[in-house]
N, C-alpha and C. Protein backbone atom coordinates (compact mmCIF):
# COMPACT_ATOMS: atom_id res chain seq x y z
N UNK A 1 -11.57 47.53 37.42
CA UNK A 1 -11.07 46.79 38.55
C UNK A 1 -9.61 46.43 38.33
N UNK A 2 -8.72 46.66 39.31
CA UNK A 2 -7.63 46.55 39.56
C UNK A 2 -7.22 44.73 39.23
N UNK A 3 -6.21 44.33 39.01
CA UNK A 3 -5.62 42.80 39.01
C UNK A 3 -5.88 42.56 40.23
N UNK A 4 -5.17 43.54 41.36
CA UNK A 4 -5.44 43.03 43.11
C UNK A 4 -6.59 43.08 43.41
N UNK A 5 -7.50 42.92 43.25
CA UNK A 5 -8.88 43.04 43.82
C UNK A 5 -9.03 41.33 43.49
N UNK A 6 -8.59 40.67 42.65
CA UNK A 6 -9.31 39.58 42.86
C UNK A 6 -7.75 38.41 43.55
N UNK A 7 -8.05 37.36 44.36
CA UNK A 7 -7.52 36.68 44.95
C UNK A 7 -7.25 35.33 44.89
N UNK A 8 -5.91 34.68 44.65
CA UNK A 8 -5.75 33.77 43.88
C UNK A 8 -5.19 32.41 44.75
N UNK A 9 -5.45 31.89 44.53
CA UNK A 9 -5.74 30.45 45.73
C UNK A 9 -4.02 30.02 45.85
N UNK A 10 -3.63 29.20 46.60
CA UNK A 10 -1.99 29.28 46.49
C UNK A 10 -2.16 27.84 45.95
N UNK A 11 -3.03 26.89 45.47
CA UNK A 11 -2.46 25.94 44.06
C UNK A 11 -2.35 26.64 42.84
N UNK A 12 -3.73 27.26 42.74
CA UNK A 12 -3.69 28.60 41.14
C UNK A 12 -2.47 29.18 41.37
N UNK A 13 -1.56 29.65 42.11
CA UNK A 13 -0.77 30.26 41.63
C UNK A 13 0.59 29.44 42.11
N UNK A 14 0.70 28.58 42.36
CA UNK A 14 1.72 27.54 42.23
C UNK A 14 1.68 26.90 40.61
N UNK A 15 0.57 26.34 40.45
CA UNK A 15 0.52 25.97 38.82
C UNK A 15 0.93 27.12 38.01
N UNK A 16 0.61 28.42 38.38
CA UNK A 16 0.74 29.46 37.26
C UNK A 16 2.19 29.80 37.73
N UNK A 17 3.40 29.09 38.65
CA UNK A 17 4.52 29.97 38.53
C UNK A 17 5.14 28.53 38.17
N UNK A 18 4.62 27.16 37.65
CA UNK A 18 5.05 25.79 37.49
C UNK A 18 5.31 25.88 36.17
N UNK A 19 3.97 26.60 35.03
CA UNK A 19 4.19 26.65 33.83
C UNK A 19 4.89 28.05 33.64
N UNK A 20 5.08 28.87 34.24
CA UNK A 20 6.08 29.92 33.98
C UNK A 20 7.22 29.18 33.92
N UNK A 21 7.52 28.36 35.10
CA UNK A 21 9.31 28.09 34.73
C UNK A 21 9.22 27.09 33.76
N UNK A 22 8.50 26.27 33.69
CA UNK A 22 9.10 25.35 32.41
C UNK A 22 9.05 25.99 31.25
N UNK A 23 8.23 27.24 30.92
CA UNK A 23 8.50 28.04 29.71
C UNK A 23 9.65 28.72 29.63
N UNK A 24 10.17 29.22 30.22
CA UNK A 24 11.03 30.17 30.65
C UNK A 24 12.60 29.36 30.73
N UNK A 25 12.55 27.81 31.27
CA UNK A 25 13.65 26.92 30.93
C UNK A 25 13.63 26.41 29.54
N UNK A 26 12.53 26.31 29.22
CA UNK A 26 12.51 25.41 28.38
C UNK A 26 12.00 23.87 28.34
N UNK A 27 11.39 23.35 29.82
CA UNK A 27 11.37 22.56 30.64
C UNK A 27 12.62 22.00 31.04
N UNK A 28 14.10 22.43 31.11
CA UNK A 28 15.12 21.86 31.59
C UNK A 28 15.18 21.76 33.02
N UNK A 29 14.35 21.69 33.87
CA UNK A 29 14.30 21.59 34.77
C UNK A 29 13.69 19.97 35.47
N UNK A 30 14.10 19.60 36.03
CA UNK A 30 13.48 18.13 36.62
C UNK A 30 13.07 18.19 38.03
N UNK A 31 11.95 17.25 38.43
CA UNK A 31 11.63 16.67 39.53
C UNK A 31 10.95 18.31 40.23
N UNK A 32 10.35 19.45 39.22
CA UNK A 32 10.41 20.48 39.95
C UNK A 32 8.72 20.27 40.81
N UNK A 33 9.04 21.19 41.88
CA UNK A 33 8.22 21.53 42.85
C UNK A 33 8.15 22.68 43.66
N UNK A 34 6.85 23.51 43.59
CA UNK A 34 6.82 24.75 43.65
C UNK A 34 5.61 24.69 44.93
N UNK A 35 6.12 25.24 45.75
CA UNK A 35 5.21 25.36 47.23
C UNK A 35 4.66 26.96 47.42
N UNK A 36 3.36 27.44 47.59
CA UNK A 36 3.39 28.55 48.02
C UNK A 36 2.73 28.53 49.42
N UNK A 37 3.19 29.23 50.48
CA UNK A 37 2.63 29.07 51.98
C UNK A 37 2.96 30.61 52.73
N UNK A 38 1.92 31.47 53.03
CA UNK A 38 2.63 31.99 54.49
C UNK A 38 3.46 33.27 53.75
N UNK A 39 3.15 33.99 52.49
CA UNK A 39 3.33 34.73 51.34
C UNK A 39 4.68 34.86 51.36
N UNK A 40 5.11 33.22 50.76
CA UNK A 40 6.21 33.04 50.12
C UNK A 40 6.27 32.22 49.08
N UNK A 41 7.26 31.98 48.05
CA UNK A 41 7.20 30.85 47.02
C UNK A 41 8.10 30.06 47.76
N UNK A 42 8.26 28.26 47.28
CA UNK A 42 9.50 27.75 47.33
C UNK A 42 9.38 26.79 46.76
N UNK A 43 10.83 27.06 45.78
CA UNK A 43 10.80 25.76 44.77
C UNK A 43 11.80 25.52 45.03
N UNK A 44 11.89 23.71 44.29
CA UNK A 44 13.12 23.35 44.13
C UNK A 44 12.66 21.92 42.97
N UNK A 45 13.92 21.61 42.54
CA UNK A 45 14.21 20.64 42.15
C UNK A 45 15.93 20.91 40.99
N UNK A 46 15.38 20.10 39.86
CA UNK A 46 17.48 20.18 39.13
C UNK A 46 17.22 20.71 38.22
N UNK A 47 18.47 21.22 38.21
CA UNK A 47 19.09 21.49 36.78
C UNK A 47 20.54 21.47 36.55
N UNK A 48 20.90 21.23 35.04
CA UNK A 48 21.90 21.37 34.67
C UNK A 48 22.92 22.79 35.02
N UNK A 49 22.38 24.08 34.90
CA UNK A 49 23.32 24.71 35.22
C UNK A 49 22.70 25.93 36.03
N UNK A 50 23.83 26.49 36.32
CA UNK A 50 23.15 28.15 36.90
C UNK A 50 22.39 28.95 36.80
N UNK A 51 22.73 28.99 35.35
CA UNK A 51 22.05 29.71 34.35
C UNK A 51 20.56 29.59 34.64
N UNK A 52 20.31 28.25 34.14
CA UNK A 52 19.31 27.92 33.88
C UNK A 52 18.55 27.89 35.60
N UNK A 53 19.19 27.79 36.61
CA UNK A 53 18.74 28.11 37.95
C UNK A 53 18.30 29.52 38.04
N UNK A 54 19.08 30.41 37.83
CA UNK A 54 19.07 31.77 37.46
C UNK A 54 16.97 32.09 36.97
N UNK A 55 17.17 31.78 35.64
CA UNK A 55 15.94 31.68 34.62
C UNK A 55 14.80 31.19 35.99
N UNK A 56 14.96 30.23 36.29
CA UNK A 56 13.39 29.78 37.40
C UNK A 56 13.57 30.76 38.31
N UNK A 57 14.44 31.15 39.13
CA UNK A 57 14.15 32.77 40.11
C UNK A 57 13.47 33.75 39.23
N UNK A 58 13.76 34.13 38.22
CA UNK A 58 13.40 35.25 37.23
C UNK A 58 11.97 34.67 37.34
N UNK A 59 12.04 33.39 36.77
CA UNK A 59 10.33 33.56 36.28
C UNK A 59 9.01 33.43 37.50
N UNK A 60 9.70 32.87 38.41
CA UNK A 60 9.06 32.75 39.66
C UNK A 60 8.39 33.98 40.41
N UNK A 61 9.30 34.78 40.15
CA UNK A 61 9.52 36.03 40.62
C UNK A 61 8.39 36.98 39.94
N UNK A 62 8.41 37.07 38.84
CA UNK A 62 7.80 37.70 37.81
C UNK A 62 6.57 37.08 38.11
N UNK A 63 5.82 35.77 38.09
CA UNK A 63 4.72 34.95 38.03
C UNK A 63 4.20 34.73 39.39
N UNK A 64 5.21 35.69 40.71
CA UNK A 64 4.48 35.40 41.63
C UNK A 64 4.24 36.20 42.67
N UNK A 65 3.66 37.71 41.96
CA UNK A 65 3.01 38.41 42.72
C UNK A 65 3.51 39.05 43.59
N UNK A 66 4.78 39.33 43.40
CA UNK A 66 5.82 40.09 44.83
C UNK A 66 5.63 39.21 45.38
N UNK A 67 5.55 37.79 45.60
CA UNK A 67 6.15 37.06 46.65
C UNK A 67 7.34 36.99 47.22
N UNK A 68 7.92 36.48 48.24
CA UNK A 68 9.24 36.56 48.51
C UNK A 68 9.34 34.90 47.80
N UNK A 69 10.69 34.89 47.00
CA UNK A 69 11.16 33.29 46.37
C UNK A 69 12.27 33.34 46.86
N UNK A 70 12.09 31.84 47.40
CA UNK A 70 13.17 30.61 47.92
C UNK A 70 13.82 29.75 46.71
N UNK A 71 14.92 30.14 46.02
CA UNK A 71 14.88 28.52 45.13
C UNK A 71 15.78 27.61 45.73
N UNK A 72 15.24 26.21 45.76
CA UNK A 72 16.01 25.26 46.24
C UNK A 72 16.41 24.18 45.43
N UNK A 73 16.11 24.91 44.11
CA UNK A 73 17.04 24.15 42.80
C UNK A 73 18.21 23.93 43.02
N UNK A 74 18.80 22.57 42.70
CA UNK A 74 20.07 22.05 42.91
C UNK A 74 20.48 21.80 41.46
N UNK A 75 21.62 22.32 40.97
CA UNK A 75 22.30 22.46 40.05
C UNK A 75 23.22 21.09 39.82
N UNK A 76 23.08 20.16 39.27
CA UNK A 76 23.90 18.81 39.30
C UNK A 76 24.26 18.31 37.48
């Protein structure tokens, strides 16, 4: 059986693209929040730099199934 055959609830896979980015930052990320609705992601919350804005698209991306991702991380 294929991975796509089975179907993954959009909290299961909000939690599973929540602990992707804090691995993937390092948890440098704050106040984050990851929405999935309507087969899209959208997160947001801070970070220190680009970079590290950069890193949560990557991992989001990777952890979320060809979704289309929104980040609405604010860099401050």
């Amino acid at each position: 059986m294929s991975a796509a055959t089975f179907e993954i609830s959009p909290q299961s896979l909000a939690e599973k693209i929540e602990s992707a980015v804090h691995v993937r930052t390092g948890g440098r990320i704050r106040g984050l929040q990851v929405r999935v609705a309507e087969g899209s992601i959208i997160i947001s919350g801070r970070v220190s730099t680009y970079y590290t804005k950069q890193l949560v698209t990557h991992a989001a991306m990777e952890a979320g199934d060809e979704l289309l991702v929104t980040n609405e991380v604010v860099v401050c």
